[in-house]
PDB file of N, CA and C in Angstrom:
ATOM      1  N   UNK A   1       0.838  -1.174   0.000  1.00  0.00           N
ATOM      2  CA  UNK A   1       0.000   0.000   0.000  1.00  0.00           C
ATOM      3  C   UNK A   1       0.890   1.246   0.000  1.00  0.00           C
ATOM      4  N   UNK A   2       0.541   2.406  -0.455  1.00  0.00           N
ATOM      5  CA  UNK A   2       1.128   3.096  -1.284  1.00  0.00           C
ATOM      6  C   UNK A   2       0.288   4.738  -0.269  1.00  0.00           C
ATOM      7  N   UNK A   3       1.346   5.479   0.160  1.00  0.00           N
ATOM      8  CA  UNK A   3       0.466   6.390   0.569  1.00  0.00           C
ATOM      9  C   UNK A   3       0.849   8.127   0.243  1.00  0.00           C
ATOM     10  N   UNK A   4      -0.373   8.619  -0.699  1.00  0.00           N
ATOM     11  CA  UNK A   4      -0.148   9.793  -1.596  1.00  0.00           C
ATOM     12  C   UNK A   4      -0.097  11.162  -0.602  1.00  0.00           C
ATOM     13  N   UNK A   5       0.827  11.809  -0.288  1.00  0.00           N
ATOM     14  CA  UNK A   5       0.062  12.923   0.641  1.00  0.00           C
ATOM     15  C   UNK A   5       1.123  14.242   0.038  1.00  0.00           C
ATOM     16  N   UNK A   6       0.067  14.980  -0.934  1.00  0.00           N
ATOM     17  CA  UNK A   6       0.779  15.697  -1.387  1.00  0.00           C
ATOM     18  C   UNK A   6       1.252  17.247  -0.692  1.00  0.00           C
ATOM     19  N   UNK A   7       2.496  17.748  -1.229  1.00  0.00           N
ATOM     20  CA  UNK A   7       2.695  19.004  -0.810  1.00  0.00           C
ATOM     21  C   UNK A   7       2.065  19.817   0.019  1.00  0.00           C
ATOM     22  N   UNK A   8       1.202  20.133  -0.576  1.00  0.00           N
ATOM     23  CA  UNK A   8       0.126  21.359  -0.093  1.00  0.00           C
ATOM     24  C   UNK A   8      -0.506  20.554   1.314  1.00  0.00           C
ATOM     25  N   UNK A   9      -0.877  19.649   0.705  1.00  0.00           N
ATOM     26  CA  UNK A   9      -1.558  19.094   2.441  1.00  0.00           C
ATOM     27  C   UNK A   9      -0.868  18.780   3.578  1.00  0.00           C
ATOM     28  N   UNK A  10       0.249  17.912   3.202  1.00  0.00           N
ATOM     29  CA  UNK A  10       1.398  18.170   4.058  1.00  0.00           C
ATOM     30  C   UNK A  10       2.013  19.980   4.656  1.00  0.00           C
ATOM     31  N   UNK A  11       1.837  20.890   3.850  1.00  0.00           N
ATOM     32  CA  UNK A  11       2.058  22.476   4.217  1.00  0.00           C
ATOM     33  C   UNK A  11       1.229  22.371   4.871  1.00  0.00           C
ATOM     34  N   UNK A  12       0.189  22.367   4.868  1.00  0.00           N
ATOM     35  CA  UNK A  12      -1.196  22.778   5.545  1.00  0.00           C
ATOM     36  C   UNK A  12      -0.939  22.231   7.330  1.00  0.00           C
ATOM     37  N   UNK A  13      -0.779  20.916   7.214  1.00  0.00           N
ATOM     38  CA  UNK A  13      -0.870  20.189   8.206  1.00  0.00           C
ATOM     39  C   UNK A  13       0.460  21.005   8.784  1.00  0.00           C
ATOM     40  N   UNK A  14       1.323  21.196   8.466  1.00  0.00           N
ATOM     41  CA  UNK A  14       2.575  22.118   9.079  1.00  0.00           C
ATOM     42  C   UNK A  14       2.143  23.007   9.852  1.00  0.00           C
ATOM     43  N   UNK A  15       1.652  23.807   9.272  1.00  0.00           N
ATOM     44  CA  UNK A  15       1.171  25.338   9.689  1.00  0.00           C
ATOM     45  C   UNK A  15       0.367  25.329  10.622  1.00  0.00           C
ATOM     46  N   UNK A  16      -0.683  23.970  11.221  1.00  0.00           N
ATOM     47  CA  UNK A  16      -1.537  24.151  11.597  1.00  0.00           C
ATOM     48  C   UNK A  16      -0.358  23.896  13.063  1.00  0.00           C
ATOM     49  N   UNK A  17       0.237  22.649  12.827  1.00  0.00           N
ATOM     50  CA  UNK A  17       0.818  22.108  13.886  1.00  0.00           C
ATOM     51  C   UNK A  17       2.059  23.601  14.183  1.00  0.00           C
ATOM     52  N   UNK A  18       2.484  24.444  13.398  1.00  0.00           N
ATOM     53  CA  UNK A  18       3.490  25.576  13.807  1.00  0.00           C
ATOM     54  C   UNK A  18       2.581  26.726  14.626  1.00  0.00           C
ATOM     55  N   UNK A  19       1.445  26.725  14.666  1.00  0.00           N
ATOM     56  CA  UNK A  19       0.539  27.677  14.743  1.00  0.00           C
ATOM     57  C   UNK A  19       0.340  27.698  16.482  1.00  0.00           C
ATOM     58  N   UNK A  20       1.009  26.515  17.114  1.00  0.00           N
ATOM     59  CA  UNK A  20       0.620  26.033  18.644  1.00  0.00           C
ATOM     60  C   UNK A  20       2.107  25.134  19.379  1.00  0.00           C
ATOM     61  N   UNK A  21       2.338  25.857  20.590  1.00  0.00           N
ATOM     62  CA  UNK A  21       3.249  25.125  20.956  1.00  0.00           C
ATOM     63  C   UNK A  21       2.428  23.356  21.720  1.00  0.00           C
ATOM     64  N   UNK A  22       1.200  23.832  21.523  1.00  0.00           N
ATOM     65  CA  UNK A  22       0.122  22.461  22.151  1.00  0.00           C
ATOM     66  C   UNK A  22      -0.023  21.545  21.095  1.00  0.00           C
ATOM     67  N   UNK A  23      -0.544  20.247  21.734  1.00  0.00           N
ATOM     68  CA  UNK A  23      -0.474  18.859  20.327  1.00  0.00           C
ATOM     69  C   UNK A  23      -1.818  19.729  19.469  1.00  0.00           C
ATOM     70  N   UNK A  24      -1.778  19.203  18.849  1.00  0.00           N
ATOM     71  CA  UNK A  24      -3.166  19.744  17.697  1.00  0.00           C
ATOM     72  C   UNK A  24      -3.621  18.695  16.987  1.00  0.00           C
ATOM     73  N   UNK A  25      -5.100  18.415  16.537  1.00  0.00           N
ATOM     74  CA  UNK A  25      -5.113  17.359  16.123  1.00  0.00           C
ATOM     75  C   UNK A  25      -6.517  18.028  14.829  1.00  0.00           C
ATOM     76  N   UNK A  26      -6.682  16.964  14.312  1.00  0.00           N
ATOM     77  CA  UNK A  26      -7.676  17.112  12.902  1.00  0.00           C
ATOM     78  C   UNK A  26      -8.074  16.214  11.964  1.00  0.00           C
ATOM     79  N   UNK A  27      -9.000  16.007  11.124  1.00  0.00           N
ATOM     80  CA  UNK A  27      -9.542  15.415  10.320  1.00  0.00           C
ATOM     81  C   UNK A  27      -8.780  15.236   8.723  1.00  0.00           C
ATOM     82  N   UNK A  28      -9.022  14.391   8.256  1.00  0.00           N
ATOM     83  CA  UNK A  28      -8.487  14.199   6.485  1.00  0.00           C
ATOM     84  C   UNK A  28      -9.619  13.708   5.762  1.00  0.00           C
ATOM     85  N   UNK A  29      -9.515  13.820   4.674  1.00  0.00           N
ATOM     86  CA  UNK A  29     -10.274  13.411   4.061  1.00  0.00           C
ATOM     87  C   UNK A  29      -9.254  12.293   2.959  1.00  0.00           C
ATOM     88  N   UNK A  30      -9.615  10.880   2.359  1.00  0.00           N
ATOM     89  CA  UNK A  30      -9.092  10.575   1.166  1.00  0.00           C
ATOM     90  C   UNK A  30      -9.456   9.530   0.413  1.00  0.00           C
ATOM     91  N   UNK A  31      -9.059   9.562  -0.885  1.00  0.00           N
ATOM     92  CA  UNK A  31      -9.165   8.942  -1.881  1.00  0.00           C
ATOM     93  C   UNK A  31      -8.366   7.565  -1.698  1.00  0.00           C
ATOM     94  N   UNK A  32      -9.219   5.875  -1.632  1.00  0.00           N
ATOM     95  CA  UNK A  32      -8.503   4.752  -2.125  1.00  0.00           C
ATOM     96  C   UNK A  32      -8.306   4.699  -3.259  1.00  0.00           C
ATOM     97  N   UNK A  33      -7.289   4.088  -3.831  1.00  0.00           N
ATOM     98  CA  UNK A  33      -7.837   3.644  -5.137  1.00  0.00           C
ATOM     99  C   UNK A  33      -6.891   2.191  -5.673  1.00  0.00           C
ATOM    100  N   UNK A  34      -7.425   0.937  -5.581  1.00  0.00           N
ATOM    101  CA  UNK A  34      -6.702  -0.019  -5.593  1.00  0.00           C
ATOM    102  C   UNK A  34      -5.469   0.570  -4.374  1.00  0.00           C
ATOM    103  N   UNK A  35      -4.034  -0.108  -4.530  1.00  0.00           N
ATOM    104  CA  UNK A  35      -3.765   0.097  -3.421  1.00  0.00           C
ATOM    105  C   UNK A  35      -2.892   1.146  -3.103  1.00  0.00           C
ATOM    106  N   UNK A  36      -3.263   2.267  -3.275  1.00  0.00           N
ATOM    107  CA  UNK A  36      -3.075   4.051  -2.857  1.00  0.00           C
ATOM    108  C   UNK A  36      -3.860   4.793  -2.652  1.00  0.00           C
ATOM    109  N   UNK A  37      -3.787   5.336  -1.330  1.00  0.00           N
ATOM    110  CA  UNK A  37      -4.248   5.949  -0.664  1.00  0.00           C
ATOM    111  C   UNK A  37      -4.077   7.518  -0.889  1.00  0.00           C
ATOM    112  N   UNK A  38      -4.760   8.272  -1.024  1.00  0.00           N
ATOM    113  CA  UNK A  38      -4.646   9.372  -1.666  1.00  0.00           C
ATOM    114  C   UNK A  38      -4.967  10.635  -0.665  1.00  0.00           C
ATOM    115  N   UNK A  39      -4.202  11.487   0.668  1.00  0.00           N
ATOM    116  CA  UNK A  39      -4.759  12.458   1.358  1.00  0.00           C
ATOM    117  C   UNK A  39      -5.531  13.413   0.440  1.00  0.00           C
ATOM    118  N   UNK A  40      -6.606  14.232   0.660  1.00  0.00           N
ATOM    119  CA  UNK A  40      -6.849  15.175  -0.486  1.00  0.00           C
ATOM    120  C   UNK A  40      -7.426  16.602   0.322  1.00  0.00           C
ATOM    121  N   UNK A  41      -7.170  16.114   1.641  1.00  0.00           N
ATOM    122  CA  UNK A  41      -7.794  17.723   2.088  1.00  0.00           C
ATOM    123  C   UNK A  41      -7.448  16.967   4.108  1.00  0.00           C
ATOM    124  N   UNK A  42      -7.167  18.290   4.537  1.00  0.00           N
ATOM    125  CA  UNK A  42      -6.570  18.082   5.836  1.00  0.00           C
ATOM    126  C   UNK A  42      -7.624  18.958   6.450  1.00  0.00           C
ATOM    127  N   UNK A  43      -8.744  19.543   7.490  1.00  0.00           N
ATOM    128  CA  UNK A  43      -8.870  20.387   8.463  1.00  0.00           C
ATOM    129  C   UNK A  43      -9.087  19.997   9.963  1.00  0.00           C
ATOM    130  N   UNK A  44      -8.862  21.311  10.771  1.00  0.00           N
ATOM    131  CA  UNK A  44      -9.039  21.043  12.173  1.00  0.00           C
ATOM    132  C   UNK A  44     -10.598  21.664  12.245  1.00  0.00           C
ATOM    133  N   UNK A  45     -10.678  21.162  13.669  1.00  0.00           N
ATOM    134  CA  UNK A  45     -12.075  21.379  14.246  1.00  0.00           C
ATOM    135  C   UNK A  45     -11.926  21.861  15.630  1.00  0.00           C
ATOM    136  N   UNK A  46     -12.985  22.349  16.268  1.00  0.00           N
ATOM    137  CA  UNK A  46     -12.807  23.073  17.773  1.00  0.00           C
ATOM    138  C   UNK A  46     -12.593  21.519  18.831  1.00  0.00           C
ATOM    139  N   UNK A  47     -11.330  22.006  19.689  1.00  0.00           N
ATOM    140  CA  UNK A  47     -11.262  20.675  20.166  1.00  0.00           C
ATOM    141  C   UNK A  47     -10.082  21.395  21.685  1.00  0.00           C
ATOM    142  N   UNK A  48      -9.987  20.659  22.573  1.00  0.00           N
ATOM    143  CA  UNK A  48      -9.287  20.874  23.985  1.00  0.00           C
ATOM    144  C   UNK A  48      -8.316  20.361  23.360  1.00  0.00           C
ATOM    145  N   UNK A  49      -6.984  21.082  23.956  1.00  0.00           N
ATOM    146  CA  UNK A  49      -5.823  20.895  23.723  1.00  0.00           C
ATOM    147  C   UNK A  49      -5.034  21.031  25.040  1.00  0.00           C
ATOM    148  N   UNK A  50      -3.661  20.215  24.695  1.00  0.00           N
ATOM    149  CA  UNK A  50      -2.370  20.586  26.384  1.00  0.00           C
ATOM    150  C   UNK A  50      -1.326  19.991  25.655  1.00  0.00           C
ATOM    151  N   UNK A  51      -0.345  20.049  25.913  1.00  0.00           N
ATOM    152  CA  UNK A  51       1.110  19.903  25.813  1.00  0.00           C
ATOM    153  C   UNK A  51       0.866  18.419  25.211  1.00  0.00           C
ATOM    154  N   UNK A  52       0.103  17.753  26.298  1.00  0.00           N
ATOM    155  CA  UNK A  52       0.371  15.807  25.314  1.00  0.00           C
ATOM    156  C   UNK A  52      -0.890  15.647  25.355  1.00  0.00           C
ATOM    157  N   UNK A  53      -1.944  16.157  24.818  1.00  0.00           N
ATOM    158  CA  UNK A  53      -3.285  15.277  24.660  1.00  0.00           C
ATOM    159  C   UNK A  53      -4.055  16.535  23.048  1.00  0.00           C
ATOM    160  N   UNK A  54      -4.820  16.029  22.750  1.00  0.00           N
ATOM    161  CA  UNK A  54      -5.808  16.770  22.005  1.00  0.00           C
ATOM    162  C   UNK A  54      -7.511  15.987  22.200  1.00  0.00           C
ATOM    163  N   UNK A  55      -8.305  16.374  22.781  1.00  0.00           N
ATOM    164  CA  UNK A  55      -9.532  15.799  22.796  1.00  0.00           C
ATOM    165  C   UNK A  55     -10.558  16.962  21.374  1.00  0.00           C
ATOM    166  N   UNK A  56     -11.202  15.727  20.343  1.00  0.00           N
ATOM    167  CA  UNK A  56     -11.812  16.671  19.810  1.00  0.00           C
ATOM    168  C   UNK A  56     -13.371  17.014  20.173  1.00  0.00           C
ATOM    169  N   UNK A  57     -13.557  18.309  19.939  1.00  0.00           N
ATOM    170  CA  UNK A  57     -14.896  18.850  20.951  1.00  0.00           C
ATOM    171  C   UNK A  57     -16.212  18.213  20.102  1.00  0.00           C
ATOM    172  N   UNK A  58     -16.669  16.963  21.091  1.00  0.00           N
ATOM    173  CA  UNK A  58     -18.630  16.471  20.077  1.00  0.00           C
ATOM    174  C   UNK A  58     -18.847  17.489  19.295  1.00  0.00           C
ATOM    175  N   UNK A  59     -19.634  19.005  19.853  1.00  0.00           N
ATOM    176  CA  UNK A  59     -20.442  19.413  19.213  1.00  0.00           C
ATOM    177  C   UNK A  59     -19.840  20.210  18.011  1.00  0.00           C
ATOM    178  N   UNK A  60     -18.101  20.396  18.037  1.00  0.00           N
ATOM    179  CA  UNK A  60     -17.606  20.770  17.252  1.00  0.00           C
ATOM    180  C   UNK A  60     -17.616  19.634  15.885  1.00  0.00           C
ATOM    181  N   UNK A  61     -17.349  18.601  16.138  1.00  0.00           N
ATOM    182  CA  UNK A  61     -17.671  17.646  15.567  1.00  0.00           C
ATOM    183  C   UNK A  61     -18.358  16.936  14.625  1.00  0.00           C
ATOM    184  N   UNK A  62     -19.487  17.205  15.752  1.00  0.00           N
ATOM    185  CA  UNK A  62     -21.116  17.550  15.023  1.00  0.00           C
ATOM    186  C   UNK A  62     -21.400  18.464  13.566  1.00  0.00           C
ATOM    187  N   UNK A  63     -20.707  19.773  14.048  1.00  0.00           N
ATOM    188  CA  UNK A  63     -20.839  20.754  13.202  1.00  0.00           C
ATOM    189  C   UNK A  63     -20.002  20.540  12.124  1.00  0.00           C
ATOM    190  N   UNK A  64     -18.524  20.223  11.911  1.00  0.00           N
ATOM    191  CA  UNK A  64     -18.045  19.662  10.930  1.00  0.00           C
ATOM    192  C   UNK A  64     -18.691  18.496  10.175  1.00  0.00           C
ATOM    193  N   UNK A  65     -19.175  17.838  10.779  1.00  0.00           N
ATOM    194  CA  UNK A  65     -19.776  16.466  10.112  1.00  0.00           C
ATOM    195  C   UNK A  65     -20.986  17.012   9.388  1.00  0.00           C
ATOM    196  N   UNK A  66     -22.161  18.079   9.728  1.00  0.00           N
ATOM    197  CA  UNK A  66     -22.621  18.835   9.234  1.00  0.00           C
ATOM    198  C   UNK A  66     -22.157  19.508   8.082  1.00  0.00           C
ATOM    199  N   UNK A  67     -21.212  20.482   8.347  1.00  0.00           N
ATOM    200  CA  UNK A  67     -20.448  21.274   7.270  1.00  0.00           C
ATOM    201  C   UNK A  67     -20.077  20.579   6.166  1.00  0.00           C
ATOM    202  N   UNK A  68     -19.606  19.204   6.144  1.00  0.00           N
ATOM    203  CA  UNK A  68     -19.242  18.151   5.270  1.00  0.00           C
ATOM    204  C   UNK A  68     -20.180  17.987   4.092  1.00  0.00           C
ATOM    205  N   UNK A  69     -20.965  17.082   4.789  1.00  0.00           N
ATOM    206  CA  UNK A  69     -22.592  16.688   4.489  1.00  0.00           C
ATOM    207  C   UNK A  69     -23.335  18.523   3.418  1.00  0.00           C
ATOM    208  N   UNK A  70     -22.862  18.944   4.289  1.00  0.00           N
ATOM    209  CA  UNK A  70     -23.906  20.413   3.034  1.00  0.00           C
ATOM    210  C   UNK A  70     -22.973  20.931   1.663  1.00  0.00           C
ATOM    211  N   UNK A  71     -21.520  20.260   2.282  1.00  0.00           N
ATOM    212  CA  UNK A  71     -20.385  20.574   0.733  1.00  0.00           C
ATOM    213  C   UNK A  71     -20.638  19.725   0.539  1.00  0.00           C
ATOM    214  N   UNK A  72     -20.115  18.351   0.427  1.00  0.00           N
ATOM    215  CA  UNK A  72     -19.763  17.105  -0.204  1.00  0.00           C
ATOM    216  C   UNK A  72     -21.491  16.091  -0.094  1.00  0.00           C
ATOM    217  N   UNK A  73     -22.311  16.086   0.459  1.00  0.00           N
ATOM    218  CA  UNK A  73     -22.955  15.793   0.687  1.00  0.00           C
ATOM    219  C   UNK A  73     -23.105  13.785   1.312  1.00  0.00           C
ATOM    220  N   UNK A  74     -21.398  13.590   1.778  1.00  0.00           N
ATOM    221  CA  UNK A  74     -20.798  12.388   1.815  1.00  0.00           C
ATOM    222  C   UNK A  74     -20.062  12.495   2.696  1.00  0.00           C
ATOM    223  N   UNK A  75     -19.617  11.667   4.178  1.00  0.00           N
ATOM    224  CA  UNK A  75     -18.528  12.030   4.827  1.00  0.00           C
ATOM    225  C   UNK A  75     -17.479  10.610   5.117  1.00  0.00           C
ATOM    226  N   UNK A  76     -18.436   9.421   3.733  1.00  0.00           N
ATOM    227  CA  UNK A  76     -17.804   8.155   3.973  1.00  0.00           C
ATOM    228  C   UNK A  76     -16.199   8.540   3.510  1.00  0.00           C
ATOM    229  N   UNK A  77     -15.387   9.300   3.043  1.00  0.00           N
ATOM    230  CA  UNK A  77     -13.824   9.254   2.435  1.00  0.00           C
ATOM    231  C   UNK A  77     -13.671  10.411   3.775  1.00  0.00           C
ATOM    232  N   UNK A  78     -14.136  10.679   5.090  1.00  0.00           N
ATOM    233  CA  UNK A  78     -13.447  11.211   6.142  1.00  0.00           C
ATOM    234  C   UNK A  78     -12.669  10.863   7.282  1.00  0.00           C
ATOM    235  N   UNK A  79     -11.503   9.951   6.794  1.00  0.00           N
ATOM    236  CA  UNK A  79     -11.429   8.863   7.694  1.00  0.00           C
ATOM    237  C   UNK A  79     -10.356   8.792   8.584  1.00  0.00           C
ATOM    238  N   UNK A  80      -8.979  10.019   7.903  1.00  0.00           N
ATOM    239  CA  UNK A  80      -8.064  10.608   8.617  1.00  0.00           C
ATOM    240  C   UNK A  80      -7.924  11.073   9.785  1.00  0.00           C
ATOM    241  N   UNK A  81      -7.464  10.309  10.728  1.00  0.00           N
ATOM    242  CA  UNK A  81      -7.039  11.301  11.898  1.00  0.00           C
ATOM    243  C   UNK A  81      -5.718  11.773  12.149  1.00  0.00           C
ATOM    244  N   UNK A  82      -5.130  12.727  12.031  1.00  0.00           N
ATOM    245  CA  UNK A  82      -4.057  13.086  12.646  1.00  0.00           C
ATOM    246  C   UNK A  82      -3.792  14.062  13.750  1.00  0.00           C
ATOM    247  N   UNK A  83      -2.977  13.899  14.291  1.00  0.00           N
ATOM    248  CA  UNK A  83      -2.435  15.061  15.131  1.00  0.00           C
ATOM    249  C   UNK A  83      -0.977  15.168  15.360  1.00  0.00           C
ATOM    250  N   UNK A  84      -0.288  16.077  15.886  1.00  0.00           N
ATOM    251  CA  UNK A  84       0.672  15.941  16.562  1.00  0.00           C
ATOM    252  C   UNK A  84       1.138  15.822  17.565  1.00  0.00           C
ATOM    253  N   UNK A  85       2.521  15.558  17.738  1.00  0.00           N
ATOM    254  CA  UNK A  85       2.695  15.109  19.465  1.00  0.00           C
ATOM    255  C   UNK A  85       3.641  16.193  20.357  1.00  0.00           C
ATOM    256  N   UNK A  86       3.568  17.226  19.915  1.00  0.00           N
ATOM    257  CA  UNK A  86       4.185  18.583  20.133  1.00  0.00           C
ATOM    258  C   UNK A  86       5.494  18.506  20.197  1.00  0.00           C
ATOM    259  N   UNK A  87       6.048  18.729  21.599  1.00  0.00           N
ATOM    260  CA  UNK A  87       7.440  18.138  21.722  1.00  0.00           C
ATOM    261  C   UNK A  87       7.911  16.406  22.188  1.00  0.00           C
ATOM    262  N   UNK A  88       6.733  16.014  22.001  1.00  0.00           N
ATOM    263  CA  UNK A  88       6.835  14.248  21.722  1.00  0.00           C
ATOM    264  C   UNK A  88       7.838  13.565  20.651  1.00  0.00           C
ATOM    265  N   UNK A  89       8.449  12.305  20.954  1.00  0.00           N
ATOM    266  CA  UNK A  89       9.026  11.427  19.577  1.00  0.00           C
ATOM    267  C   UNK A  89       7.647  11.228  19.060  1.00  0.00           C
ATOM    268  N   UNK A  90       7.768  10.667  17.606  1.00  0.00           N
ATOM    269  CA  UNK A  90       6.605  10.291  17.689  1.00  0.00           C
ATOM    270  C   UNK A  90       6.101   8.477  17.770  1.00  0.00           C
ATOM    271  N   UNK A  91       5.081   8.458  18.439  1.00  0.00           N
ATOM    272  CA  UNK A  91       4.945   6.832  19.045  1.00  0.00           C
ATOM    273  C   UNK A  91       3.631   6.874  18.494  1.00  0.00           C
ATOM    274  N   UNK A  92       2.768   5.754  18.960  1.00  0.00           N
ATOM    275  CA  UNK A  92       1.872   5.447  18.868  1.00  0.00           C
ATOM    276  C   UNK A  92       1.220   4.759  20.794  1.00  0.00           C
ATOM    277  N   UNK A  93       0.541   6.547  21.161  1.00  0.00           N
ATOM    278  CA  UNK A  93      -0.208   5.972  22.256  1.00  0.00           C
ATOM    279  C   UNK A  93      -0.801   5.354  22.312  1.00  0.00           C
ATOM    280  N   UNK A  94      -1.406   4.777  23.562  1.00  0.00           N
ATOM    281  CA  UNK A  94      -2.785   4.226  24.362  1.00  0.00           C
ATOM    282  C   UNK A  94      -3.838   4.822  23.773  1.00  0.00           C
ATOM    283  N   UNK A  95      -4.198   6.096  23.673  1.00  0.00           N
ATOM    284  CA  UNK A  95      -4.908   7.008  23.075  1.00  0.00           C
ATOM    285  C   UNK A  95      -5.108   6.697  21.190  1.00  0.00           C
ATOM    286  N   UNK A  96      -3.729   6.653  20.739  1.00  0.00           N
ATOM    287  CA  UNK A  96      -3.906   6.565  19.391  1.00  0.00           C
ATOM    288  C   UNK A  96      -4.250   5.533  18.672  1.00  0.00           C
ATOM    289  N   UNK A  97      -4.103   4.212  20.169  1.00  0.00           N
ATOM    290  CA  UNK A  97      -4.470   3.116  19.383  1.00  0.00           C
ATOM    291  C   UNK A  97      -5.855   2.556  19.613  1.00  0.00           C
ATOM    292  N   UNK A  98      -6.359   3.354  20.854  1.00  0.00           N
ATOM    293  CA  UNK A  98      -8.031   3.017  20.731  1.00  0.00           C
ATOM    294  C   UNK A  98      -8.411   3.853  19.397  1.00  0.00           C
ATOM    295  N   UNK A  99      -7.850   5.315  19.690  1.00  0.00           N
ATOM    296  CA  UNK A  99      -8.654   5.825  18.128  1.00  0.00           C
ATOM    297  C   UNK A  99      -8.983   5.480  17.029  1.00  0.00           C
ATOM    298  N   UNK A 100      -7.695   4.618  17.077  1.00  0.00           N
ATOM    299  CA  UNK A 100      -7.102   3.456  15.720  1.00  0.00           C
ATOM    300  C   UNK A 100      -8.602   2.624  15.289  1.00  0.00           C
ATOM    301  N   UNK A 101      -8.572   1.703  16.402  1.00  0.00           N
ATOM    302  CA  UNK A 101      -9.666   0.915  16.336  1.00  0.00           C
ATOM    303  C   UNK A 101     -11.244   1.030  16.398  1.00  0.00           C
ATOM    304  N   UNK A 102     -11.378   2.207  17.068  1.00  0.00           N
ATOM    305  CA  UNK A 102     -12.495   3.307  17.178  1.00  0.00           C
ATOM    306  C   UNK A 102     -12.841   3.596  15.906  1.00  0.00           C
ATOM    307  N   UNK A 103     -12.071   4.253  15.088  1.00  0.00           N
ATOM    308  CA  UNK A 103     -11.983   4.247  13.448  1.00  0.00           C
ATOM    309  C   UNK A 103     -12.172   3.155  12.576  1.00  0.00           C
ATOM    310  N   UNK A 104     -11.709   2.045  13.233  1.00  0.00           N
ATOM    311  CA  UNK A 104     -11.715   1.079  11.890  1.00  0.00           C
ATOM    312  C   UNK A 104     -13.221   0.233  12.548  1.00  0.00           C
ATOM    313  N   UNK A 105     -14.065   0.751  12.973  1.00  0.00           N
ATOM    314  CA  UNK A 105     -15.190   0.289  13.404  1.00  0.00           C
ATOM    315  C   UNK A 105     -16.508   0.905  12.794  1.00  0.00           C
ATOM    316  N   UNK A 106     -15.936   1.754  12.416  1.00  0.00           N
ATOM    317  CA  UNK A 106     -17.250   2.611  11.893  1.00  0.00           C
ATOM    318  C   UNK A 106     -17.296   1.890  10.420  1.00  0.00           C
TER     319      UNK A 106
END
């Protein structure tokens, strides 16, 4: 598997994460296609933040999943989660790996 994440979205995701000395976290959107994976759009949403955690806020949530649904009128290719780990290596928490599976449940 093959994974596409071009320039610009990668910038994007930069800026968001340069924008906060706190972890930050956010949504993707992307394209499968046979076996490549294609990022095609990165945003954040209103969500609690601290040095090592990011919780994202329900009703913010809500409202993105909304906002989605009235552009795209589809939010099945929203399946990205990322964040960062501020001044973290980066690992894979306790946290990231329920999300993990939390995700691959829907």
């Amino acid at each position: 598997m093959t994974i596409i994440f071009p320039v610009k979205i990668y910038q994007k995701i930069r800026a968001y994460v340069e924008s906060t000395k706190l972890e930050i976290s956010g949504l993707g959107k992307i394209l499968i296609d046979g076996d490549e994976i294609f990022i095609q759009d990165v945003r954040i949403l209103r969500q609690v933040v601290s040095p090592a955690n990011t919780v994202l806020d329900r009703n913010g949530l809500g409202e993105f999943y909304d906002q989605i649904i009235k552009e795209e009128g589809d939010l099945s290719n929203w399946k990205l989660w990322w964040h960062s780990h501020a001044d973290m290596d980066t690992f894979f928490s306790g946290t990231d790996i329920a999300t993990i599976e939390d995700f691959d449940n829907e």
